[in-house]
PDB file of N, CA and C in Angstrom:
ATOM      1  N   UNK A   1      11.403  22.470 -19.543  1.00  0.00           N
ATOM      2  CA  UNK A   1      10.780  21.173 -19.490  1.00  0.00           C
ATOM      3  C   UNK A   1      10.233  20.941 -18.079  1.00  0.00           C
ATOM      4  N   UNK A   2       8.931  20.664 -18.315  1.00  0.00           N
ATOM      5  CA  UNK A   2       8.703  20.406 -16.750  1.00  0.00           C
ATOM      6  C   UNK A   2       8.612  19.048 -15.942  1.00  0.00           C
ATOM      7  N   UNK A   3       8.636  18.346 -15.109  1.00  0.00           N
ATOM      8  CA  UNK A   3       8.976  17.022 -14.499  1.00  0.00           C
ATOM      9  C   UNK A   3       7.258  16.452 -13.963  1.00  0.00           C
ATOM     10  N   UNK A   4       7.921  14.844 -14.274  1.00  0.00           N
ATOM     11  CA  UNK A   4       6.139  14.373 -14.246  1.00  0.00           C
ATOM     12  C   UNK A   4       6.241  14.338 -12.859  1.00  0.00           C
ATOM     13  N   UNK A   5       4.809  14.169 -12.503  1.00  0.00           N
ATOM     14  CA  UNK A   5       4.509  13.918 -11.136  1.00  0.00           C
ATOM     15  C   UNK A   5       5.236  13.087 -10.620  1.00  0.00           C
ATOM     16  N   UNK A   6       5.454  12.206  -9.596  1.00  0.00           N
ATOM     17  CA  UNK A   6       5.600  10.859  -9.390  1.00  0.00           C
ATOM     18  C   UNK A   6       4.476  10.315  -8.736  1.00  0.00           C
ATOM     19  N   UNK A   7       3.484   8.842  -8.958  1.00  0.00           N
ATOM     20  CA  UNK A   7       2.451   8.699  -7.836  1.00  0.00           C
ATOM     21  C   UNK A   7       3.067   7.540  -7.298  1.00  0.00           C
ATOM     22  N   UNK A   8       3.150   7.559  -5.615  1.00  0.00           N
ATOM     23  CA  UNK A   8       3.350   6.564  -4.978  1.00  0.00           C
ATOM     24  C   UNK A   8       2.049   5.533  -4.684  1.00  0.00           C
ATOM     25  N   UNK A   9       2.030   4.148  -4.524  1.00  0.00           N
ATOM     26  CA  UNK A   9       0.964   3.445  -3.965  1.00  0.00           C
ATOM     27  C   UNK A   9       1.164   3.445  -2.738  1.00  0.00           C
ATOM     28  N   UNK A  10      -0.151   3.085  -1.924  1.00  0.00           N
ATOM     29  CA  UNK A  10       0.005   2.860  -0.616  1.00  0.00           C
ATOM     30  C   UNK A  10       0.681   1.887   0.189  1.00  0.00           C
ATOM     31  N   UNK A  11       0.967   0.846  -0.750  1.00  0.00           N
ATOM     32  CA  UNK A  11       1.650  -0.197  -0.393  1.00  0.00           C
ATOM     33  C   UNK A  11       3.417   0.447  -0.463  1.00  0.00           C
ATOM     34  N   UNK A  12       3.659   0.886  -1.176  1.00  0.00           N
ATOM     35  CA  UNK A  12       4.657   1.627  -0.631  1.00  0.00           C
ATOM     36  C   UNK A  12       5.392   2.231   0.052  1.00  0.00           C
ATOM     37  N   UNK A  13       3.960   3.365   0.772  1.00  0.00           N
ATOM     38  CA  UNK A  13       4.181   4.169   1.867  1.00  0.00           C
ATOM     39  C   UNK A  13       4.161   3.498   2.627  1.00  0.00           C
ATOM     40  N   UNK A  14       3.470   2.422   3.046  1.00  0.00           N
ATOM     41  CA  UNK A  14       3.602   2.308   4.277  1.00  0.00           C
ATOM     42  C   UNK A  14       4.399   0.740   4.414  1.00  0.00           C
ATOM     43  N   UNK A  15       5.296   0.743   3.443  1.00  0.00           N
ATOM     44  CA  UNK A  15       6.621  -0.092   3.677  1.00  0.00           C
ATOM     45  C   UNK A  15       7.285   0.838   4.271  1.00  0.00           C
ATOM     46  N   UNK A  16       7.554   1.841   3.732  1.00  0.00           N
ATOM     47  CA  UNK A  16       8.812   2.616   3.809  1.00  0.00           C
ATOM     48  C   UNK A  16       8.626   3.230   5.466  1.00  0.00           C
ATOM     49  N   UNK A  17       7.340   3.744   5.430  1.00  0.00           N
ATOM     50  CA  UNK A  17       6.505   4.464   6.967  1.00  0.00           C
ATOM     51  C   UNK A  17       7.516   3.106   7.758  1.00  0.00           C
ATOM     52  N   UNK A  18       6.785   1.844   7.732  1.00  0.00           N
ATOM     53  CA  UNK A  18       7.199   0.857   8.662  1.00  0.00           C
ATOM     54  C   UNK A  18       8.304   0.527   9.143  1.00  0.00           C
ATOM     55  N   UNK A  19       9.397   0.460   7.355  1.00  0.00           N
ATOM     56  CA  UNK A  19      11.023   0.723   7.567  1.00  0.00           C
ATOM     57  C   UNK A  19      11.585   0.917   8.703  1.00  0.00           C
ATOM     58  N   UNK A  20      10.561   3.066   8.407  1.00  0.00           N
ATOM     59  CA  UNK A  20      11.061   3.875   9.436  1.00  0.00           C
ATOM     60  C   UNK A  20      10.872   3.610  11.055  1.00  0.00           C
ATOM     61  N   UNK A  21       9.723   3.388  11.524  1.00  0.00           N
ATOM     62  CA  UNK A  21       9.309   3.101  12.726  1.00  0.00           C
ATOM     63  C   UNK A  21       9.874   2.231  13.228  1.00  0.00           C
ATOM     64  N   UNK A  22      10.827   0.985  12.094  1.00  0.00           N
ATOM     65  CA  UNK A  22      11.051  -0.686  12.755  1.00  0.00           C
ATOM     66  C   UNK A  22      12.800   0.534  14.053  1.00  0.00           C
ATOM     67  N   UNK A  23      13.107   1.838  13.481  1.00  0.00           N
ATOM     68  CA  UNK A  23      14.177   2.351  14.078  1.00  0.00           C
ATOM     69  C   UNK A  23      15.593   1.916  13.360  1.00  0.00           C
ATOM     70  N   UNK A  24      15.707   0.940  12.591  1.00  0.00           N
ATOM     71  CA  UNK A  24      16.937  -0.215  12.232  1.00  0.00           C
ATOM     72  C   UNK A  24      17.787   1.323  11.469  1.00  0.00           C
ATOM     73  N   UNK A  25      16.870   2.456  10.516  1.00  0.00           N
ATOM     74  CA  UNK A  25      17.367   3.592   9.539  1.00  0.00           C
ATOM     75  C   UNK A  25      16.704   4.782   9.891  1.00  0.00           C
ATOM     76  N   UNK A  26      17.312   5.491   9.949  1.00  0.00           N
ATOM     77  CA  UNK A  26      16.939   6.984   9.934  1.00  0.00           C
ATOM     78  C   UNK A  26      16.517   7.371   9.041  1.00  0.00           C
ATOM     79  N   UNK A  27      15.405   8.596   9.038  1.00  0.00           N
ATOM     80  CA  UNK A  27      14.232   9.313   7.855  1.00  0.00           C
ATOM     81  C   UNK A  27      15.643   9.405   6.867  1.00  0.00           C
ATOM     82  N   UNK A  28      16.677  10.035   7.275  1.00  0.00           N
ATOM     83  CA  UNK A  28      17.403  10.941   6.014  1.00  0.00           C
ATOM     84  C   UNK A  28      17.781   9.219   4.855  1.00  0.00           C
ATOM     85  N   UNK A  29      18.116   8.550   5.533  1.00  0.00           N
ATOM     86  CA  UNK A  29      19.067   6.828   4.798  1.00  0.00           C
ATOM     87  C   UNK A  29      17.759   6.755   3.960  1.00  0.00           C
ATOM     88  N   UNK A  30      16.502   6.451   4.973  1.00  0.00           N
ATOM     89  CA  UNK A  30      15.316   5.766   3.716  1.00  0.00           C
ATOM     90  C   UNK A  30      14.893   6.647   2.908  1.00  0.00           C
ATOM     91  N   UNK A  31      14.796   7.675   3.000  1.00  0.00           N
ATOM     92  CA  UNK A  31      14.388   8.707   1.965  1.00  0.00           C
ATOM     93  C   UNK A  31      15.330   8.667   0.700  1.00  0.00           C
ATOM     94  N   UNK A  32      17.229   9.095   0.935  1.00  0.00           N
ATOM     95  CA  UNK A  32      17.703   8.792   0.226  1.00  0.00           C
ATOM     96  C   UNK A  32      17.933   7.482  -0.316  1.00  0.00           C
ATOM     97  N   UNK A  33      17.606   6.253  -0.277  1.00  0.00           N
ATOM     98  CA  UNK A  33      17.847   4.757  -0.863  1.00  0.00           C
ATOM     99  C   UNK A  33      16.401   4.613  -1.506  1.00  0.00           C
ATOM    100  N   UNK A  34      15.008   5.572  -1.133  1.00  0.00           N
ATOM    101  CA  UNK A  34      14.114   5.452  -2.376  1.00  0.00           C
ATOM    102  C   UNK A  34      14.216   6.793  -3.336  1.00  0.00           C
ATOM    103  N   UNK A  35      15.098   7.841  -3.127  1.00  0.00           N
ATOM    104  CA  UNK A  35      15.089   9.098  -3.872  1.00  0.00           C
ATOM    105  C   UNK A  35      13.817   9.168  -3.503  1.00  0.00           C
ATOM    106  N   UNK A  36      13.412   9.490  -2.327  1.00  0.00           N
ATOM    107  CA  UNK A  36      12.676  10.432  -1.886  1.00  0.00           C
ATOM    108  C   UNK A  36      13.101  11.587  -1.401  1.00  0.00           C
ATOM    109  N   UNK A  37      11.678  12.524  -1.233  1.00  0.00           N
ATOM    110  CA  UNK A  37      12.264  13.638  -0.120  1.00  0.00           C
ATOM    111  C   UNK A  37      12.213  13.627   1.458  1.00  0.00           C
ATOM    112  N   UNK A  38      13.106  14.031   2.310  1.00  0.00           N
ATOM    113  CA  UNK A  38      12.778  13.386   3.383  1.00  0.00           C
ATOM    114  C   UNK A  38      11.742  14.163   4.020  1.00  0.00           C
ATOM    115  N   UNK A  39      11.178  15.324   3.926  1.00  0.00           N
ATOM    116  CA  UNK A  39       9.602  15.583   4.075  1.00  0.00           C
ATOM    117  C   UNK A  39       8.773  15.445   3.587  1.00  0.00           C
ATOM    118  N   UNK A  40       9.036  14.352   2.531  1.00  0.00           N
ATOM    119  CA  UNK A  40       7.488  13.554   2.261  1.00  0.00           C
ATOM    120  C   UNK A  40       7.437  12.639   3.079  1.00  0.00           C
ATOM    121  N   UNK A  41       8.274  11.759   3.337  1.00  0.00           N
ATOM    122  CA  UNK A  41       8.561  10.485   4.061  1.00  0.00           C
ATOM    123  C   UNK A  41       7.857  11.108   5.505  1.00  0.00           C
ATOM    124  N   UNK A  42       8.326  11.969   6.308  1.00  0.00           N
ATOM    125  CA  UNK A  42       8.002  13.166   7.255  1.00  0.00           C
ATOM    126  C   UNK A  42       6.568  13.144   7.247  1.00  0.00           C
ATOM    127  N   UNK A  43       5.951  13.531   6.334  1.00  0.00           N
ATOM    128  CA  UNK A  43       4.507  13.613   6.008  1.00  0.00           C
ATOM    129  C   UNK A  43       3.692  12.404   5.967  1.00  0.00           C
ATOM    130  N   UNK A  44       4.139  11.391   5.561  1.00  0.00           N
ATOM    131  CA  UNK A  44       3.998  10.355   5.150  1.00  0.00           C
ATOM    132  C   UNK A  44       3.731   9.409   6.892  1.00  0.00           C
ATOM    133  N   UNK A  45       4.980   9.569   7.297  1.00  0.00           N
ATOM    134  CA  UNK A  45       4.530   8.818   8.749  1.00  0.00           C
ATOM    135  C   UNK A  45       3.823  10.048   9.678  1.00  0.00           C
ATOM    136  N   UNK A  46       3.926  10.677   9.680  1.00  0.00           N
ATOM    137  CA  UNK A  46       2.563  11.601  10.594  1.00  0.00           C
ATOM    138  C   UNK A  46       1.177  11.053  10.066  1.00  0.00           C
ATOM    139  N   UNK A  47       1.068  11.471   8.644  1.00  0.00           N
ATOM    140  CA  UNK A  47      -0.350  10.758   8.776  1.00  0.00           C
ATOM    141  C   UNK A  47      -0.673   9.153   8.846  1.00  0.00           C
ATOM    142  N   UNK A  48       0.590   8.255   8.931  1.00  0.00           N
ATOM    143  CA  UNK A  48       0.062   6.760   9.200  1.00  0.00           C
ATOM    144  C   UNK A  48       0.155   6.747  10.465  1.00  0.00           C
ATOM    145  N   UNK A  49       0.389   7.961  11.203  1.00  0.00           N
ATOM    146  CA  UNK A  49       0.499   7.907  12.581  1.00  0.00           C
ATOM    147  C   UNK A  49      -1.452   8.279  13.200  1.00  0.00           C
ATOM    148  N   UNK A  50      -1.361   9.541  12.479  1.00  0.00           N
ATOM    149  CA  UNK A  50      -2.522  10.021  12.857  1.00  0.00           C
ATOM    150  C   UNK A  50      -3.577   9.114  12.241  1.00  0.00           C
ATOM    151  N   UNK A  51      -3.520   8.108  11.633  1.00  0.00           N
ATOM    152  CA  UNK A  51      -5.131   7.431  10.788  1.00  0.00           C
ATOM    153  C   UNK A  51      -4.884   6.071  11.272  1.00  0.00           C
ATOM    154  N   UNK A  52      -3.831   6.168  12.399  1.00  0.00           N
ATOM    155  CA  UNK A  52      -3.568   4.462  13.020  1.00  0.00           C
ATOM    156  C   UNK A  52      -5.270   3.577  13.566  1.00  0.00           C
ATOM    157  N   UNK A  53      -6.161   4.945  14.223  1.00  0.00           N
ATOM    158  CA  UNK A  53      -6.679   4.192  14.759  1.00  0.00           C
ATOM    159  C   UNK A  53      -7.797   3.790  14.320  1.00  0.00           C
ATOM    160  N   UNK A  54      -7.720   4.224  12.815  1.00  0.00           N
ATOM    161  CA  UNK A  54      -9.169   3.841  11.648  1.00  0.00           C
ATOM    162  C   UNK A  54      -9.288   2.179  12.132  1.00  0.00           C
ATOM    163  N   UNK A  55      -8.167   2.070  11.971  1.00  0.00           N
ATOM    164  CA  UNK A  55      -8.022   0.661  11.619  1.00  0.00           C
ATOM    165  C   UNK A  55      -8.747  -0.387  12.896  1.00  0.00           C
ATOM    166  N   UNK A  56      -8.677   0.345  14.228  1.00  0.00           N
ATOM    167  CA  UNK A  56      -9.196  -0.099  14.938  1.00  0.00           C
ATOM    168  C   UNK A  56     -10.819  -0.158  15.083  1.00  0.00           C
ATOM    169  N   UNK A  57     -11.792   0.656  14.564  1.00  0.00           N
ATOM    170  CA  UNK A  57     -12.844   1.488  14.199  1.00  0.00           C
ATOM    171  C   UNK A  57     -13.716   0.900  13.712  1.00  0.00           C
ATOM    172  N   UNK A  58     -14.689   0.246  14.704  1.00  0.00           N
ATOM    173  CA  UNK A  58     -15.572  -0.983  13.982  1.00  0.00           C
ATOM    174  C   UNK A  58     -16.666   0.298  13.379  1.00  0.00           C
ATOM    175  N   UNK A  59     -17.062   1.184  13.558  1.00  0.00           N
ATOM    176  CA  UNK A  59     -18.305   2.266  13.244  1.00  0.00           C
ATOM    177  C   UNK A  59     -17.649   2.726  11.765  1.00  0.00           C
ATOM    178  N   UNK A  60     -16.370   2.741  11.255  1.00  0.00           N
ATOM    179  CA  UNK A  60     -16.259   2.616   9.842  1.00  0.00           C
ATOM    180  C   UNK A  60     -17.266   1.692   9.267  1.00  0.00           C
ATOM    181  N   UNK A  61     -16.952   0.531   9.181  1.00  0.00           N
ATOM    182  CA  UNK A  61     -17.834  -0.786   8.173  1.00  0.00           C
ATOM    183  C   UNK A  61     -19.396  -0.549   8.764  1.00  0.00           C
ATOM    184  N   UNK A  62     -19.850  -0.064   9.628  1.00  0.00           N
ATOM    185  CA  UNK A  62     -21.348   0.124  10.011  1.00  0.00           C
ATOM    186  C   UNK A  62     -21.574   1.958   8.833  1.00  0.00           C
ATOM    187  N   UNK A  63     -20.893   2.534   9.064  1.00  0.00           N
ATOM    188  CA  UNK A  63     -20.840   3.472   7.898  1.00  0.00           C
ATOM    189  C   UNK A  63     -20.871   3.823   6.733  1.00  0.00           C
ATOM    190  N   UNK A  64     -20.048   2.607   6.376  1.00  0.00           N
ATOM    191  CA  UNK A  64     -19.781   1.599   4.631  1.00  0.00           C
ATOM    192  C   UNK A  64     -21.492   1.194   4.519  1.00  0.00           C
ATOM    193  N   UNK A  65     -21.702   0.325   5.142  1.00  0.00           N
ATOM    194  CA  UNK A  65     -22.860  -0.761   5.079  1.00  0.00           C
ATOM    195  C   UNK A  65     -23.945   0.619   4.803  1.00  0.00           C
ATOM    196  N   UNK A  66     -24.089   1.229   5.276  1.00  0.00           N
ATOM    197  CA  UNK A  66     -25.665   2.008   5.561  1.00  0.00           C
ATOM    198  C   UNK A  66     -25.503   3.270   4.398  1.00  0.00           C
ATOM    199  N   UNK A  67     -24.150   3.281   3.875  1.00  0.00           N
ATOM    200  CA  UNK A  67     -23.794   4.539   2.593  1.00  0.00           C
ATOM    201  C   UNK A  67     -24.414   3.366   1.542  1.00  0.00           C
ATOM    202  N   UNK A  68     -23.899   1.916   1.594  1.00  0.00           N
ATOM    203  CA  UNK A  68     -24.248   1.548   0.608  1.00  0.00           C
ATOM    204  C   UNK A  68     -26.121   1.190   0.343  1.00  0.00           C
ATOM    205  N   UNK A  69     -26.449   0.882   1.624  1.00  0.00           N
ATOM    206  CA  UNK A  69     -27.916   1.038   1.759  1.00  0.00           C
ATOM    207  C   UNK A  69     -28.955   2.055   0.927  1.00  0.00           C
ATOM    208  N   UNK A  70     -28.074   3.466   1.491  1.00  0.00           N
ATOM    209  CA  UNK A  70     -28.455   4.453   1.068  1.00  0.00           C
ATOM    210  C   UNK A  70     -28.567   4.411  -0.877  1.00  0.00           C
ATOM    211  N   UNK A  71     -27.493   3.725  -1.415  1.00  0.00           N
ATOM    212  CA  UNK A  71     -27.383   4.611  -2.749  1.00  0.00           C
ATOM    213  C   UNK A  71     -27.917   3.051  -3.341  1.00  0.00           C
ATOM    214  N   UNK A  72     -28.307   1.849  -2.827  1.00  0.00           N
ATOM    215  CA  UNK A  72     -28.982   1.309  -3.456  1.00  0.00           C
ATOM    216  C   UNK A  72     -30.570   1.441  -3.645  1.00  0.00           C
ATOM    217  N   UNK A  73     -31.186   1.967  -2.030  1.00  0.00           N
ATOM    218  CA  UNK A  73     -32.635   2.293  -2.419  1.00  0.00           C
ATOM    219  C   UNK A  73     -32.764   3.920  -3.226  1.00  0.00           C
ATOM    220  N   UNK A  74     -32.222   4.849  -3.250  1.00  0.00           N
ATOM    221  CA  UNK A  74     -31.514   5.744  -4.284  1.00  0.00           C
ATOM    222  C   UNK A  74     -31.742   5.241  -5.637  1.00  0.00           C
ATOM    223  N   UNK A  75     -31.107   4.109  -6.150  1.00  0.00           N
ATOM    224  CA  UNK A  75     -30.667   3.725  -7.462  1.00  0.00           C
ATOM    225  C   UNK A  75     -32.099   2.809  -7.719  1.00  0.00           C
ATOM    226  N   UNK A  76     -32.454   2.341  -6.574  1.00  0.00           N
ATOM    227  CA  UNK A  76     -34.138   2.067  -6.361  1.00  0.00           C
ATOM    228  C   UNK A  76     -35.399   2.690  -7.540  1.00  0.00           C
ATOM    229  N   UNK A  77     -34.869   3.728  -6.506  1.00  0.00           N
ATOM    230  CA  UNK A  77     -36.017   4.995  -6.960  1.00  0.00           C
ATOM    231  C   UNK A  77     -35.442   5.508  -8.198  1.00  0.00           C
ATOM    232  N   UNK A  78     -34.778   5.639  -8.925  1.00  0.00           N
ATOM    233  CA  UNK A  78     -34.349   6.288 -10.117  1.00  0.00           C
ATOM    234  C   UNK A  78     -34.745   5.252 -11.118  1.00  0.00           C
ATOM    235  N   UNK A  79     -34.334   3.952 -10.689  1.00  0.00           N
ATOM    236  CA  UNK A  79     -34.775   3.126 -11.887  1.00  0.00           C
ATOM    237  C   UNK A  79     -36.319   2.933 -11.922  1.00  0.00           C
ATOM    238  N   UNK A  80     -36.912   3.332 -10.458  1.00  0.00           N
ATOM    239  CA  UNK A  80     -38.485   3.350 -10.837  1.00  0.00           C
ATOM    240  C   UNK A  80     -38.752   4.273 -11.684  1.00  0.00           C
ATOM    241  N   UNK A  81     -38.121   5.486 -11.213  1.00  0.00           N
ATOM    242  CA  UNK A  81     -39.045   6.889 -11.983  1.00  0.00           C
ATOM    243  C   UNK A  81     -38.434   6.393 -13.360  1.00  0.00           C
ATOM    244  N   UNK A  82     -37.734   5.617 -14.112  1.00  0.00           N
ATOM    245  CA  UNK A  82     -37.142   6.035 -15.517  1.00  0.00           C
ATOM    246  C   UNK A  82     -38.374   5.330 -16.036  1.00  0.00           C
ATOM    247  N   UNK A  83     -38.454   3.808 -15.278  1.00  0.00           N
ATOM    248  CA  UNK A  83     -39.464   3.100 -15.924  1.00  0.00           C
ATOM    249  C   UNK A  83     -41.257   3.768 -15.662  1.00  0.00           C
ATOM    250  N   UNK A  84     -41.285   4.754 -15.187  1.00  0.00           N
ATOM    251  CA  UNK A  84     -42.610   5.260 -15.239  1.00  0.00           C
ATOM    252  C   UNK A  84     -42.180   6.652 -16.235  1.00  0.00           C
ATOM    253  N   UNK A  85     -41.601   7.052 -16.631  1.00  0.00           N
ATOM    254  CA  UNK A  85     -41.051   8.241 -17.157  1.00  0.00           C
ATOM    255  C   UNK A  85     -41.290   7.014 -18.777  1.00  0.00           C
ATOM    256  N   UNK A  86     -40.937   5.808 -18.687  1.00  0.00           N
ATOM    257  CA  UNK A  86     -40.881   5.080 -20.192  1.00  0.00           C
ATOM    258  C   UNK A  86     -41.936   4.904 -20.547  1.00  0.00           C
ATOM    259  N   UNK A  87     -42.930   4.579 -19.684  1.00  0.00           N
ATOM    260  CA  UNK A  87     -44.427   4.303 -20.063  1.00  0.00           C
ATOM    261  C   UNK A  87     -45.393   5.261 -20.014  1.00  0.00           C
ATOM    262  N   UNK A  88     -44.454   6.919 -20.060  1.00  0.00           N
ATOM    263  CA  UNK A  88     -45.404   7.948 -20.174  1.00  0.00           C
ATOM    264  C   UNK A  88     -45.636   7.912 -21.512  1.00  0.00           C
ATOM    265  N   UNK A  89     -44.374   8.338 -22.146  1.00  0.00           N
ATOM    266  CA  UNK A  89     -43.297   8.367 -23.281  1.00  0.00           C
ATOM    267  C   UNK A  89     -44.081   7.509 -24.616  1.00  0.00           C
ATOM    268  N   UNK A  90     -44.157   6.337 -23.804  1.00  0.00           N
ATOM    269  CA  UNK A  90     -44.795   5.251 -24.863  1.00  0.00           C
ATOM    270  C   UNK A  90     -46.401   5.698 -24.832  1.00  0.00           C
TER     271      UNK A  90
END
């Protein structure tokens, strides 16, 4: 028999990440009181360590803004060509 995945949310991780960092429990206590493993937990705060400073990162949302730019004049042009592609048709 094989065992389901488990999926954690992010709101999760980074309770538990925070738990850890507040110092109050050690990786091995919080890992065992969520039946985790304690190298996920391990894994888990390295990368909320390493992606801390997204958050600071105003050139994200200028990135967002201009992807979405992009795939609306994109979606632009596709709905032109369908409607000239309809009135070949017809």
């Amino acid at each position: 028999m094989s065992r389901k995945r488990r999926n954690f949310t992010a709101k999760f991780k980074s309770d538990l990440v925070l738990e850890l960092l507040k110092g109050e429990k050690d990786l091995n206590s919080v890992a065992t009181e969520n039946s985790i493993q304690p190298n996920l937990l391990r894994n888990w705060k390295k990368e909320f360590l390493d992606k801390a400073s997204v958050v600071f990162d105003d050139s994200r949302e200028e990135n967002i803004r201009e992807k979405l730019d992009e795939e609306r004049k994109e979606k632009e042009e596709y709905a032109k060509k369908v409607g000239q592609l309809t009135m070949q048709v017809d």
